[in-house]
Protein backbone atom coordinates (compact mmCIF):
# COMPACT_ATOMS: atom_id res chain seq x y z
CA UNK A 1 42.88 102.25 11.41
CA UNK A 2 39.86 100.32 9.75
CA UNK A 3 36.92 99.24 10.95
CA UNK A 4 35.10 96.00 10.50
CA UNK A 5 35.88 93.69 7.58
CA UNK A 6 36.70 94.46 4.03
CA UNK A 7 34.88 92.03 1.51
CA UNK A 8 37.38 91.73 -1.27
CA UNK A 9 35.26 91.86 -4.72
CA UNK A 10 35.66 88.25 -5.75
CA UNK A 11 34.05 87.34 -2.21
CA UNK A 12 30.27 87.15 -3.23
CA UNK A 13 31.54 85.18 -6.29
CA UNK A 14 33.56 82.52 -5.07
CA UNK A 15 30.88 81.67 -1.56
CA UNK A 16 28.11 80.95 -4.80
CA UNK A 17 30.39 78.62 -6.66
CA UNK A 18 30.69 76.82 -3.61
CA UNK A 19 27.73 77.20 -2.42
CA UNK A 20 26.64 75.75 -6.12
CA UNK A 21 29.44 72.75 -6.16
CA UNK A 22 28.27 71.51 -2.16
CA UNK A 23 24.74 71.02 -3.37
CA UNK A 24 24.15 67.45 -4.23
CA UNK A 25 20.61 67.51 -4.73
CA UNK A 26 20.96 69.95 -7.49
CA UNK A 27 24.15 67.95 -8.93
CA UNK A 28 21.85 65.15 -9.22
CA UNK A 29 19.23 67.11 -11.08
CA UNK A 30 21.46 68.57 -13.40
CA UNK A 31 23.02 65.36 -13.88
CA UNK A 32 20.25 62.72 -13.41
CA UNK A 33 16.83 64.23 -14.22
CA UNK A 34 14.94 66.22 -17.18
CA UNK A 35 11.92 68.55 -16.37
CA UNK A 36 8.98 66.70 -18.28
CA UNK A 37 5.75 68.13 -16.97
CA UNK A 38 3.71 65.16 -18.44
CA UNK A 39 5.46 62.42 -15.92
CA UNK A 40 4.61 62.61 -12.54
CA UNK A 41 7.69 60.45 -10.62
CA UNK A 42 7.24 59.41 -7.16
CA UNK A 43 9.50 60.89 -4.37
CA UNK A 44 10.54 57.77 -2.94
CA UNK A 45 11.83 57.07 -6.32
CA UNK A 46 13.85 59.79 -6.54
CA UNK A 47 15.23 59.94 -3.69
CA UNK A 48 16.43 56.53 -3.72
CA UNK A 49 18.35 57.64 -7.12
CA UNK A 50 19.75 60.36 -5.59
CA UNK A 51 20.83 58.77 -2.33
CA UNK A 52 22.74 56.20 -5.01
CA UNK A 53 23.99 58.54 -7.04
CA UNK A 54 25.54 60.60 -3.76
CA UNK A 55 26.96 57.01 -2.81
CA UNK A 56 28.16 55.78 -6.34
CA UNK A 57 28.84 58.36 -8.73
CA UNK A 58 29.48 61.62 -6.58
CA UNK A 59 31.16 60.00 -3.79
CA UNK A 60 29.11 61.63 -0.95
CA UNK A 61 28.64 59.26 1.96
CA UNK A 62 26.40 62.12 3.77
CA UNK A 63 23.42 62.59 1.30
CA UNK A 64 20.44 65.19 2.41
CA UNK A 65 17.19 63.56 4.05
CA UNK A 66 14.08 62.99 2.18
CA UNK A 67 12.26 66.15 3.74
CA UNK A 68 15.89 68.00 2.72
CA UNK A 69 15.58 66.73 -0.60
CA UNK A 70 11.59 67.27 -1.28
CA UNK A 71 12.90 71.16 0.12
CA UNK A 72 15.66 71.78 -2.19
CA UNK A 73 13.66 70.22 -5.42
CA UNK A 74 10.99 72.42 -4.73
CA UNK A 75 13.27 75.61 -3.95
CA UNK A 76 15.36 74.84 -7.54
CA UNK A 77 11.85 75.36 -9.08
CA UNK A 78 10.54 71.70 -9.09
CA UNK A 79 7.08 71.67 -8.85
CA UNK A 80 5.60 68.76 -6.63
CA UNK A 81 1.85 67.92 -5.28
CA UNK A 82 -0.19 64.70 -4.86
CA UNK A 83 -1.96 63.30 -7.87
CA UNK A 84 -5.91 62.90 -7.00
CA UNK A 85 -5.72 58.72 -7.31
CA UNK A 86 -2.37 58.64 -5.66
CA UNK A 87 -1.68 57.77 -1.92
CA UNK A 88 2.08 58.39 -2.76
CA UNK A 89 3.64 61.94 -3.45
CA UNK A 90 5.06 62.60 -6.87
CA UNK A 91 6.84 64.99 -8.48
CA UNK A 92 5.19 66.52 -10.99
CA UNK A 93 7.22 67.04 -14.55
CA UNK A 94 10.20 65.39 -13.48
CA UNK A 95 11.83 62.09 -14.83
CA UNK A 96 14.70 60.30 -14.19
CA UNK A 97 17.60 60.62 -17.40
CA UNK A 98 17.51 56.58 -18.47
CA UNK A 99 21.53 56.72 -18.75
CA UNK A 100 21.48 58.59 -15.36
CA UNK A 101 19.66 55.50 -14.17
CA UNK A 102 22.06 52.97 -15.77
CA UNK A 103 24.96 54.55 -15.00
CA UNK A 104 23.85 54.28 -11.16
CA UNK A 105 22.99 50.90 -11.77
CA UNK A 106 26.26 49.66 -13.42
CA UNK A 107 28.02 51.22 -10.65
CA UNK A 108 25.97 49.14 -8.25
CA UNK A 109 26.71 46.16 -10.06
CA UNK A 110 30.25 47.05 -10.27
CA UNK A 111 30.67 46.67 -6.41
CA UNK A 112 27.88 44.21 -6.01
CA UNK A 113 25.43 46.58 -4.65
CA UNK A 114 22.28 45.29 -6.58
């Protein structure tokens, strides 16, 4: 008789695929953002994308919250801090992609979001 659980070898694999294909905020990065450490964005700006993006182009009706998102940018390596003039908090070297942004947008347009 055996005790416990066996873990078959493809186990570890298959929960960090999925782990990797559930996570929308680092879809959207991949998909809708560049590191540029010369372009400070601001979060709210982001975030907005992203929350479109979840709604238009990855059909996720259930995005993360901002304090979610701020958490996974900065644990996929996204550095973020306030600028000394700023009241606002940026991101610090990340940009949007410009087609990222129009493809959100014609989307929008497309079901007379904007």
């Amino acid at each position: 008789r055996q005790k416990g659980y066996t873990t078959p070898e493809s186990s570890p694999a298959t929960i960090d695929d999925w782990k990797q294909a559930s996570d929308s905020v680092a879809a959207w990065l991949h998909e809708c953002a560049v590191l540029d450490e010369y372009n400070p964005t601001r979060v709210d700006i982001l975030y907005d994308h992203y929350r479109l993006y979840c709604s238009l182009l990855a059909g996720i009706s259930h995005p993360v919250s901002l304090i979610a998102f701020g958490m996974r940018l900065t644990h996929l390596g996204v550095p973020r801090g306030t600028l000394a003039c700023e009241t606002r908090q940026k991101v610090r070297g990340l940009r949007l992609i410009p087609d990222a942004v129009e493809a959100v947008k014609k989307k929008s347009l497309a079901r007379g979001l904007a």
